[in-house]
C-alpha atoms as a PDB file:
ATOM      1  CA  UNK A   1       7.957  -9.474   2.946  1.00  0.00           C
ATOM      2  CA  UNK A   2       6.228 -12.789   2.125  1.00  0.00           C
ATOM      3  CA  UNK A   3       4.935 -13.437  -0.993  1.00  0.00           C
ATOM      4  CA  UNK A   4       4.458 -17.156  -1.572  1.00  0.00           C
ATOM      5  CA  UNK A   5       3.770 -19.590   1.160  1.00  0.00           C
ATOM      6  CA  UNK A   6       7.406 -21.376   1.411  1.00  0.00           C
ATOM      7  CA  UNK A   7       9.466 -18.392  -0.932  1.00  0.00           C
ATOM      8  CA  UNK A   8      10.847 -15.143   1.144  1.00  0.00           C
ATOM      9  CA  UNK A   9      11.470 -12.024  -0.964  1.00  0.00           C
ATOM     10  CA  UNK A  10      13.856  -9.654  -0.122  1.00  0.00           C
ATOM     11  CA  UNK A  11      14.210  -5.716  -1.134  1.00  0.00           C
ATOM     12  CA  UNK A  12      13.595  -4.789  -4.267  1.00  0.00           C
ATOM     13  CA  UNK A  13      16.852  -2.787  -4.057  1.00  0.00           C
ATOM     14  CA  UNK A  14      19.093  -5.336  -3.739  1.00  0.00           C
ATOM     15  CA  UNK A  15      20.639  -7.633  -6.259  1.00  0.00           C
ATOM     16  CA  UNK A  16      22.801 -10.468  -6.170  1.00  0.00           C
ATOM     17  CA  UNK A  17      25.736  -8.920  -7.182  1.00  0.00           C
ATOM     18  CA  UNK A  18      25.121  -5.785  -4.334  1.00  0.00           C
ATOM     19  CA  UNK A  19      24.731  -8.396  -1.517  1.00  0.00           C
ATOM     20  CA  UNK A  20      28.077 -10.356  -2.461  1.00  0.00           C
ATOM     21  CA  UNK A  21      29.593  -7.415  -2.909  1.00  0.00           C
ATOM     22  CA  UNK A  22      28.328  -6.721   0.765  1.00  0.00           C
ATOM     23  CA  UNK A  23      29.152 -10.235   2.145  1.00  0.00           C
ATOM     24  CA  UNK A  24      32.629  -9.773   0.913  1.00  0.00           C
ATOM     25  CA  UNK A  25      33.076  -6.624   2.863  1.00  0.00           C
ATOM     26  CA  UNK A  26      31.747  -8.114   5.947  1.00  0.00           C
ATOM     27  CA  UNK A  27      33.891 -10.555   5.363  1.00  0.00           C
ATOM     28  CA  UNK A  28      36.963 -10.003   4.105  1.00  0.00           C
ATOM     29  CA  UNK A  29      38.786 -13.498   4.632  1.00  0.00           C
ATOM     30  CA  UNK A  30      36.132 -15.655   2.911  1.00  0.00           C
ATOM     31  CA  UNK A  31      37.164 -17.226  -0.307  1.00  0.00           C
ATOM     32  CA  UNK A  32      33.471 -18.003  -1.588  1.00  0.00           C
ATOM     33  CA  UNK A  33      33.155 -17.131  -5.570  1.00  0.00           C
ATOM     34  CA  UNK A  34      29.834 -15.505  -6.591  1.00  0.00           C
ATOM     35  CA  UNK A  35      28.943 -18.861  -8.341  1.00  0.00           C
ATOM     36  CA  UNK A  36      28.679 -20.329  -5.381  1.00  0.00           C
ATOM     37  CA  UNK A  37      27.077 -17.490  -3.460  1.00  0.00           C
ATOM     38  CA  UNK A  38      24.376 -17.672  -6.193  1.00  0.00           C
ATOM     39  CA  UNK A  39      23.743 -21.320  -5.681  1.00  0.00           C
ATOM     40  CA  UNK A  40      23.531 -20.662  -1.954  1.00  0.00           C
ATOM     41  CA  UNK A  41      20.903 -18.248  -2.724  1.00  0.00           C
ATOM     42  CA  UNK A  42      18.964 -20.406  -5.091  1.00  0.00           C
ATOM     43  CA  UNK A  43      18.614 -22.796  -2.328  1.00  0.00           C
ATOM     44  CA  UNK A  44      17.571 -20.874   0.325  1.00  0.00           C
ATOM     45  CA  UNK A  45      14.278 -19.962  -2.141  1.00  0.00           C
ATOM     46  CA  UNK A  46      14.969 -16.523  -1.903  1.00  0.00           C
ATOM     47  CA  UNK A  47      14.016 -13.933  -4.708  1.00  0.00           C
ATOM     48  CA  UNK A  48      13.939 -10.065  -4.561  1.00  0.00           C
ATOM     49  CA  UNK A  49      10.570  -8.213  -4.257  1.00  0.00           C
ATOM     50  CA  UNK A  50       8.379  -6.366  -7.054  1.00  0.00           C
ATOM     51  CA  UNK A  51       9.284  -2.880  -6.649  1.00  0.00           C
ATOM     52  CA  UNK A  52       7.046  -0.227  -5.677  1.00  0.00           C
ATOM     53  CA  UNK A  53       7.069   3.492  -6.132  1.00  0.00           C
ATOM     54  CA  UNK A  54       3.865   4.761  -4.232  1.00  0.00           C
ATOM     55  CA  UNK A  55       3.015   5.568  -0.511  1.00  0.00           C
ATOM     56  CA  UNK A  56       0.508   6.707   0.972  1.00  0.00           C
ATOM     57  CA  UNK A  57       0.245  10.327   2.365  1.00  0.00           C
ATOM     58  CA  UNK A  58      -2.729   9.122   5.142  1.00  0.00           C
ATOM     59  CA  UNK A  59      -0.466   6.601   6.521  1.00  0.00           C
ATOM     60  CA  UNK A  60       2.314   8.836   7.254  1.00  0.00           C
ATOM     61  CA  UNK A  61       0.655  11.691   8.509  1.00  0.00           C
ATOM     62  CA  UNK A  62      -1.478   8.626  10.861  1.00  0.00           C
ATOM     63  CA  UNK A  63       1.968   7.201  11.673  1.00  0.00           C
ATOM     64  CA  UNK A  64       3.358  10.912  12.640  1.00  0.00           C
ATOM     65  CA  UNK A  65       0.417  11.406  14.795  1.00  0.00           C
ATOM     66  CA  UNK A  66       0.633   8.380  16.357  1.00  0.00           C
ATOM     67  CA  UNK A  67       3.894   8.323  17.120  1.00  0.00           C
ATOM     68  CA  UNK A  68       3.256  12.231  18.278  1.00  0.00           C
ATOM     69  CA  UNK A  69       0.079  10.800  20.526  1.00  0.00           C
ATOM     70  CA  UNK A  70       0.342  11.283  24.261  1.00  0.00           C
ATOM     71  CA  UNK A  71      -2.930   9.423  25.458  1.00  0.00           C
ATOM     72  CA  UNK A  72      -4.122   6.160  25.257  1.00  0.00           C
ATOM     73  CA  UNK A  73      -7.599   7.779  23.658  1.00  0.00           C
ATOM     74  CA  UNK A  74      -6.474   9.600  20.962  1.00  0.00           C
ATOM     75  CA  UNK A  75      -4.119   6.393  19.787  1.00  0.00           C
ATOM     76  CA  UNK A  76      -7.474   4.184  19.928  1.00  0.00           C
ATOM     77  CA  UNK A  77      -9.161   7.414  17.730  1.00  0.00           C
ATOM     78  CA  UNK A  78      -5.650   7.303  15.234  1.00  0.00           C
ATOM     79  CA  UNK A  79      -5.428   3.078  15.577  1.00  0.00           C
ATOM     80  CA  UNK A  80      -9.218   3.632  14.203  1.00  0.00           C
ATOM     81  CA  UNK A  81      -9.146   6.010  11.581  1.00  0.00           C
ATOM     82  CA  UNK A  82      -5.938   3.988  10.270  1.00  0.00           C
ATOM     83  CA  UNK A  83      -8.430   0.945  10.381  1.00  0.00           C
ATOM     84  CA  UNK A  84     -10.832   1.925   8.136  1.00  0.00           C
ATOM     85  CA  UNK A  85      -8.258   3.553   5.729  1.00  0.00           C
ATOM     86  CA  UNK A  86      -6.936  -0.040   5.147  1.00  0.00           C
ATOM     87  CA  UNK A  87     -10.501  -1.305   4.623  1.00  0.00           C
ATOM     88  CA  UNK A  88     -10.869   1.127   1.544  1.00  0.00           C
ATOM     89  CA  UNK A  89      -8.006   0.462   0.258  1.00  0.00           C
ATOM     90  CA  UNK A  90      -8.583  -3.506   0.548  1.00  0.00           C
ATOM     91  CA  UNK A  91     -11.732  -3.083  -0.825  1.00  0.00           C
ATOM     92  CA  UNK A  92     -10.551  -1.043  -3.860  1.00  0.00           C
ATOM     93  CA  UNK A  93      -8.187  -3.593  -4.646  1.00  0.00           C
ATOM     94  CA  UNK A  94     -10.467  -6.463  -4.032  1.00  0.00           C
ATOM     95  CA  UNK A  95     -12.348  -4.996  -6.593  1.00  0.00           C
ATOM     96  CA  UNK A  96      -9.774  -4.965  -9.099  1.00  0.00           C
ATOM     97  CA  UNK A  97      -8.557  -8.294  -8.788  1.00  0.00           C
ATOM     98  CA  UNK A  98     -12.538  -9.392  -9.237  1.00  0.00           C
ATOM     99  CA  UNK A  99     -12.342  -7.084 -12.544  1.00  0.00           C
ATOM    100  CA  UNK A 100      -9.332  -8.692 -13.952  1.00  0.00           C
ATOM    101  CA  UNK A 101     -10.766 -12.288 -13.432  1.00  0.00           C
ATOM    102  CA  UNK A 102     -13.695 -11.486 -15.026  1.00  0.00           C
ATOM    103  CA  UNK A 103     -11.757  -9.908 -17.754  1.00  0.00           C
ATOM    104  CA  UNK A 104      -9.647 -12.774 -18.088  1.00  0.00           C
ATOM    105  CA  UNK A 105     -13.195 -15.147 -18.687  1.00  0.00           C
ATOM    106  CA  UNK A 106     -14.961 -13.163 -20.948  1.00  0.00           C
ATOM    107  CA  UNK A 107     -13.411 -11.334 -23.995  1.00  0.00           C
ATOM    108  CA  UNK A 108     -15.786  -8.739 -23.999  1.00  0.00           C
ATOM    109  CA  UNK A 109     -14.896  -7.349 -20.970  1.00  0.00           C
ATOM    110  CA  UNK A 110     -11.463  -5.386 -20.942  1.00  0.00           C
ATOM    111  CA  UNK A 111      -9.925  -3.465 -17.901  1.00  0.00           C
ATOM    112  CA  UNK A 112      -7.476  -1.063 -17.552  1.00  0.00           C
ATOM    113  CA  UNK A 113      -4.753   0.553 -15.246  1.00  0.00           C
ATOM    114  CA  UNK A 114      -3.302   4.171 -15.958  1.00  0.00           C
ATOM    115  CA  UNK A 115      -0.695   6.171 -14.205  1.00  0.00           C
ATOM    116  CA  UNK A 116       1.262   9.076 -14.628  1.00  0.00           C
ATOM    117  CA  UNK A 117       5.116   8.829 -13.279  1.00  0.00           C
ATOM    118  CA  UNK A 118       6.574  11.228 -11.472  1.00  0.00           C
ATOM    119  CA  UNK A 119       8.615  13.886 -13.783  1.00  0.00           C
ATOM    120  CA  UNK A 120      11.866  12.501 -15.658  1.00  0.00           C
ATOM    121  CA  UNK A 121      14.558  15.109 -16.089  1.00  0.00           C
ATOM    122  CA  UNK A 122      16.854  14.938 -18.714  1.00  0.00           C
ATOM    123  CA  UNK A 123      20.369  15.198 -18.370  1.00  0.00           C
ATOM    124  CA  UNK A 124      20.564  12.372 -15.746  1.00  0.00           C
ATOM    125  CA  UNK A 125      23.358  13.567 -13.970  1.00  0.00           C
ATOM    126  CA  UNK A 126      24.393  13.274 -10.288  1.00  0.00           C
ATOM    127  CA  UNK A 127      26.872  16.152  -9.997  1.00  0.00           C
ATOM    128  CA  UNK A 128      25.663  19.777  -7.587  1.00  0.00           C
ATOM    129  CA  UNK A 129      26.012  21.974 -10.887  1.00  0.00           C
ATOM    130  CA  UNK A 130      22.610  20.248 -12.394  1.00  0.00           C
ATOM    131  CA  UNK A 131      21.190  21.609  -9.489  1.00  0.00           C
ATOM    132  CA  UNK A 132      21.068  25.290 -10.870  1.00  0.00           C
ATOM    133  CA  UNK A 133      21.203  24.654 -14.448  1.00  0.00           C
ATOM    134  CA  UNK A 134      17.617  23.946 -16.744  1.00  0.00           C
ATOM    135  CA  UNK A 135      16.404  20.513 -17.547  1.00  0.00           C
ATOM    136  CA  UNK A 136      14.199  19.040 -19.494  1.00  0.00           C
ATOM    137  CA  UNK A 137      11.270  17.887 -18.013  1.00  0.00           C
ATOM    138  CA  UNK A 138       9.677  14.419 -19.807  1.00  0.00           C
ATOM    139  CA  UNK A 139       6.169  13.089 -18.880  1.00  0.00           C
ATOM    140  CA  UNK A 140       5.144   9.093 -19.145  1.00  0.00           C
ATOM    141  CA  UNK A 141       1.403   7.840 -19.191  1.00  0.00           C
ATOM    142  CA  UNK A 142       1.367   4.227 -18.579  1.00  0.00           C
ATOM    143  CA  UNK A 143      -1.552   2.149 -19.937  1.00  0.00           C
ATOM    144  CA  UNK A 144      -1.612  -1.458 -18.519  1.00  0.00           C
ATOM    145  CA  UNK A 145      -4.326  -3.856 -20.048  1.00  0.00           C
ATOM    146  CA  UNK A 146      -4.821  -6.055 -17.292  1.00  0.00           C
ATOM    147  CA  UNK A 147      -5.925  -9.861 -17.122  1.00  0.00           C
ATOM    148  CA  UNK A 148      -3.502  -9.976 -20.699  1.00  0.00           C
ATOM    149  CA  UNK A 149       0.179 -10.940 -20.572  1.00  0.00           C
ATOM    150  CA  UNK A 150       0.562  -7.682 -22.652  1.00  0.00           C
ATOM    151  CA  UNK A 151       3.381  -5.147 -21.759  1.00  0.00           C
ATOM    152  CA  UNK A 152       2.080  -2.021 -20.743  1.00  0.00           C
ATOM    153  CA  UNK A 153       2.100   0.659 -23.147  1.00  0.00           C
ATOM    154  CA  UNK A 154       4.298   3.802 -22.107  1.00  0.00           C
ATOM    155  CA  UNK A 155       3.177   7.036 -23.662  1.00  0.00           C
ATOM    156  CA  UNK A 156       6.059   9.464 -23.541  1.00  0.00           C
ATOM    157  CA  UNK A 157       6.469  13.348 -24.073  1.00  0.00           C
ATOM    158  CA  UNK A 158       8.626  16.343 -23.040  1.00  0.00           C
ATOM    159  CA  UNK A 159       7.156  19.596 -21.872  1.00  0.00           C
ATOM    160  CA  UNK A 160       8.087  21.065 -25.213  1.00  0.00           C
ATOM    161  CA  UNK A 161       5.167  19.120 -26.617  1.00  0.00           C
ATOM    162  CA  UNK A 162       2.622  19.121 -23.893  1.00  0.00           C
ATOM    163  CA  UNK A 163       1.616  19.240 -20.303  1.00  0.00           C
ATOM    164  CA  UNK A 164       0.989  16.868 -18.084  1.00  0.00           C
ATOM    165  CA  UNK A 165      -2.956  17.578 -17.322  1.00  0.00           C
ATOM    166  CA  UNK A 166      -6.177  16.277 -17.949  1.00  0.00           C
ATOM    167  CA  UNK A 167      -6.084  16.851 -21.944  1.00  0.00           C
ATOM    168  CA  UNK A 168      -2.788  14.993 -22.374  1.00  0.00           C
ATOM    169  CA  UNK A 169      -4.336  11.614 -20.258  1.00  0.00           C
ATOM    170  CA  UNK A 170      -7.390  11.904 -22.566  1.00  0.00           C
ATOM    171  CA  UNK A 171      -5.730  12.485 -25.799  1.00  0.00           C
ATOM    172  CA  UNK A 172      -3.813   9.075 -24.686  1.00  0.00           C
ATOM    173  CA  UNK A 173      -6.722   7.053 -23.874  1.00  0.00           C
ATOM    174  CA  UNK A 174      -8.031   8.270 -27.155  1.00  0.00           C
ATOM    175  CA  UNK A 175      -4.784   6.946 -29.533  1.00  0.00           C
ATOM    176  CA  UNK A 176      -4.618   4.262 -27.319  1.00  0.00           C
ATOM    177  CA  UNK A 177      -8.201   3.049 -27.508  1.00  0.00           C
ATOM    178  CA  UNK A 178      -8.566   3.582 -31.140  1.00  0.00           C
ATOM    179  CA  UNK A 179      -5.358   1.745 -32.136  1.00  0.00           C
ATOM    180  CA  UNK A 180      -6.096  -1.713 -29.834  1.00  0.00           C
ATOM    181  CA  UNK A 181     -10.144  -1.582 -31.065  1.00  0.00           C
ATOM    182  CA  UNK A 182     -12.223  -1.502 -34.068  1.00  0.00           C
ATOM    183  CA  UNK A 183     -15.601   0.116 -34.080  1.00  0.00           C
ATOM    184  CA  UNK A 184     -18.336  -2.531 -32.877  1.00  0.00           C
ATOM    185  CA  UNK A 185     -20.550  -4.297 -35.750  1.00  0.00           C
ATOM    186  CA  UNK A 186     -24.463  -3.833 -34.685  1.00  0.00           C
ATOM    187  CA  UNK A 187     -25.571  -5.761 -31.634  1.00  0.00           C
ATOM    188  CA  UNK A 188     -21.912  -6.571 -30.551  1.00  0.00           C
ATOM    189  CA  UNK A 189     -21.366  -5.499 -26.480  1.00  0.00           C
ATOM    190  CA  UNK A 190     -17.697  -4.347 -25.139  1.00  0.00           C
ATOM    191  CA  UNK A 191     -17.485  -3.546 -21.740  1.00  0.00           C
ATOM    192  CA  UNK A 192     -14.147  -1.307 -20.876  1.00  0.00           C
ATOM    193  CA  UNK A 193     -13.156  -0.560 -17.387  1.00  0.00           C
ATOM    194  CA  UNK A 194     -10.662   1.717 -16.137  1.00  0.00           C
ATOM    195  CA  UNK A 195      -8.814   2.379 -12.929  1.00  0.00           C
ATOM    196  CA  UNK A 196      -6.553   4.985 -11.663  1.00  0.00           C
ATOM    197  CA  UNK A 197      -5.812   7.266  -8.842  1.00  0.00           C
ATOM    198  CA  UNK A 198      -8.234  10.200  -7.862  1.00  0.00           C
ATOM    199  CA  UNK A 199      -5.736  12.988  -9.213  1.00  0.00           C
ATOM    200  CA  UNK A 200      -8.506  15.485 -10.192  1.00  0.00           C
ATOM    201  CA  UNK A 201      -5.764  17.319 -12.475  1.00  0.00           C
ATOM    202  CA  UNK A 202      -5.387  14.310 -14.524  1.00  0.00           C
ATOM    203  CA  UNK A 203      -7.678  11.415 -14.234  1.00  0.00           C
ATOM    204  CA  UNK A 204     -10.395  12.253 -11.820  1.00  0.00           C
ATOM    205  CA  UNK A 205     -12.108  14.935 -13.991  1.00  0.00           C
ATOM    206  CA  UNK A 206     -14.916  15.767 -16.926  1.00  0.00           C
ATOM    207  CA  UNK A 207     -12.439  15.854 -19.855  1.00  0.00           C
ATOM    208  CA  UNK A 208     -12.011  12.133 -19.147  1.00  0.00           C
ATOM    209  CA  UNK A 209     -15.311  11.638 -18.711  1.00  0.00           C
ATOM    210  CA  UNK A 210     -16.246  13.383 -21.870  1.00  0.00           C
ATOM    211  CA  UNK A 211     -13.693  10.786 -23.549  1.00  0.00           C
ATOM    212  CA  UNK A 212     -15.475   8.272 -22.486  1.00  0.00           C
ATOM    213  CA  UNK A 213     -18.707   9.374 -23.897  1.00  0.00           C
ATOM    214  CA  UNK A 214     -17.164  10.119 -27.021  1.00  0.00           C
ATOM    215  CA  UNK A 215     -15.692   5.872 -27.496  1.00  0.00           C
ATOM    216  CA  UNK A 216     -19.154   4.888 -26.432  1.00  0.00           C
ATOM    217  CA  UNK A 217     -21.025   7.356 -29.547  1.00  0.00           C
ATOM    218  CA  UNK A 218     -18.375   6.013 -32.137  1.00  0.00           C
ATOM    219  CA  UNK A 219     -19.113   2.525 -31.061  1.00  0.00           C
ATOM    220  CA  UNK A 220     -15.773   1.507 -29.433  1.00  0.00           C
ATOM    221  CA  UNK A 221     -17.345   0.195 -26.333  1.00  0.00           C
ATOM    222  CA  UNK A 222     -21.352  -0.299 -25.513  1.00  0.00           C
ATOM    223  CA  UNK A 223     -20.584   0.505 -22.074  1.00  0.00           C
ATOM    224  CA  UNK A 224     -17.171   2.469 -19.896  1.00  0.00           C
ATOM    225  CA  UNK A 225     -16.988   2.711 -16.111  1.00  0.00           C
ATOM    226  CA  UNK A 226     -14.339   4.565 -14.045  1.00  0.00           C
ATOM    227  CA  UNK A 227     -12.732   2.884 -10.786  1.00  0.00           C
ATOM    228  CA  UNK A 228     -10.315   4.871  -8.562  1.00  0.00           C
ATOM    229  CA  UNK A 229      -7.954   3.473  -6.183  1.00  0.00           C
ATOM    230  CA  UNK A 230      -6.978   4.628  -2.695  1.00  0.00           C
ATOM    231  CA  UNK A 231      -3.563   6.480  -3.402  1.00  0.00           C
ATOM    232  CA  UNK A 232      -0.851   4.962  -1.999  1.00  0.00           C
ATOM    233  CA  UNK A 233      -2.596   1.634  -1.851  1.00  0.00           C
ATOM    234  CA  UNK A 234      -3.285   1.183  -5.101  1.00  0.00           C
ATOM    235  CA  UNK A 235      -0.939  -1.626  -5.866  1.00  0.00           C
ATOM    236  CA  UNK A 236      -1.036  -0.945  -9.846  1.00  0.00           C
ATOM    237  CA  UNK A 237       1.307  -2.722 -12.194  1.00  0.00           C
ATOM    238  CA  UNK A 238       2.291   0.583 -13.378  1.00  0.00           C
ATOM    239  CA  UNK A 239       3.620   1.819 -10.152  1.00  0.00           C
ATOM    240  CA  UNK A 240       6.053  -1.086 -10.262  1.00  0.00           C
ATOM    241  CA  UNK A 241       6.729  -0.273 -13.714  1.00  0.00           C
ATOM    242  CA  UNK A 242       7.992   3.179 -13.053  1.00  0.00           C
ATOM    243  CA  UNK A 243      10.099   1.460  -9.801  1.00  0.00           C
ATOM    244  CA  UNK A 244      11.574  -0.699 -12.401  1.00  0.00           C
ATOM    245  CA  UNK A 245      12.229   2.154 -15.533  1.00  0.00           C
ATOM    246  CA  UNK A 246      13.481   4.110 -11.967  1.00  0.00           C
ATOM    247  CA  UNK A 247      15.795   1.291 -10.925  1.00  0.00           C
ATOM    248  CA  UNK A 248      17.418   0.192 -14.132  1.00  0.00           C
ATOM    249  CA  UNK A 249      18.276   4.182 -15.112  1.00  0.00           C
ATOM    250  CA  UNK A 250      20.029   4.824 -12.173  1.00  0.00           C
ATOM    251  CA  UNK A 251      21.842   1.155 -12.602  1.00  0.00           C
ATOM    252  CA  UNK A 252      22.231   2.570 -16.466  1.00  0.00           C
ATOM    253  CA  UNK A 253      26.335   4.527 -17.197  1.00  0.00           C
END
């Protein structure tokens, strides 16, 4: 994929020690050290890609019926519905980017990304017996301020504690909120934003909305709005923070 104008970006699987691993068993006479396969590399202005955990459930299904389509009408109908799919999701994250500028030029205005990653079991093991014995199941809510060079925060539990559902998002947003703010003084304005996907069981729902309500009567914001995201498109900082947690703990002994 292409990322910068001149700058090529490869998978976000690889690494440089992977690929000259690889180029060594392609090529098993060559005397190259990795030093000097790094330098190579450096030089060609190569880099490895964000990674990404998401896709989109539309998009396959659209490609599987495409690829399924026997007339040149019903591809036009698919090639359409695809179309305007896209659109959404360009516009959603259009939006965003528009959000985090202005967030970035006026401190009163603050926007957020949240997520929930797919379930973690613990033990991490590989072998078949983990297949048929119990593991523990851990949940992660990530909370990314955006238009801030901030880490995101990473809200982590096991099912021993909690669920995963609508409560345990709101009771986040809730520590979360009232640990970065301070109540407003009289006249002050704070505008908060927040995006996410349209899972009704966890973010798309009243409870969340009633959250919201409740920051604005104790004076933590003058004013809240909720955004959602076309899943699968959403392009959200904390789907390539899960890919990354994801990548280094299967990298991890």
């Amino acid at each position: 994929m292409k990322g910068d104008v001149e700058r090529e970006y490869l998978s976000p699987d690889l690494n440089l020690l992977r690929m000259f691993r690889l180029y060594k068993e392609k090529n098993p006479t060559s005397t190259a050290k990795f030093w000097l396969y790094r330098d190579i590399f450096k030089q060609q202005n190569l880099s490895f890609g964000q990674p990404r955990s998401d896709t989109c459930a539309k998009c396959d299904a659209l490609f599987s019926k495409l690829t399924a389509a026997t007339s040149d009408g019903e591809r036009l109908k698919i090639a359409a519905e695809s179309e305007l799919h896209h659109r959404k999701a360009e516009k959603a994250y259009t939006q965003l980017q528009a959000d985090t500028e202005w967030a970035k030029a006026n401190d009163d205005c603050h926007v957020i990304c949240i997520d929930m990653q797919g379930v973690v079991f613990t033990p991490n093991l590989t072998h078949s017996n983990v297949y048929y014995q119990r593991q523990l199941a851990n949940y992660n809510l990530c909370i990314q301020e955006m238009g801030t060079d901030d880490p995101p925060t990473m809200c982590l539990w096991h099912e021993g504690i909690a669920h995963r559902g609508s409560i345990e998002v709101a009771s986040c947003l809730l520590k979360w909120a009232e640990t970065s703010f301070t109540p407003l003084v009289q006249a002050k304005e704070r505008k908060f934003i927040v995006y996410s996907d349209r899972c009704c069981g966890q973010n798309n729902n009243w409870r969340v909305l009633n959250l919201m309500a409740l920051l604005v009567s104790r004076g933590y914001f003058s004013q809240m709005e909720q955004k959602f995201v076309v899943s699968g498109h959403s392009f959200l900082p904390c789907d390539r923070s899960f890919a990354t947690l994801d990548k280094r703990r299967k990298a991890a002994p």
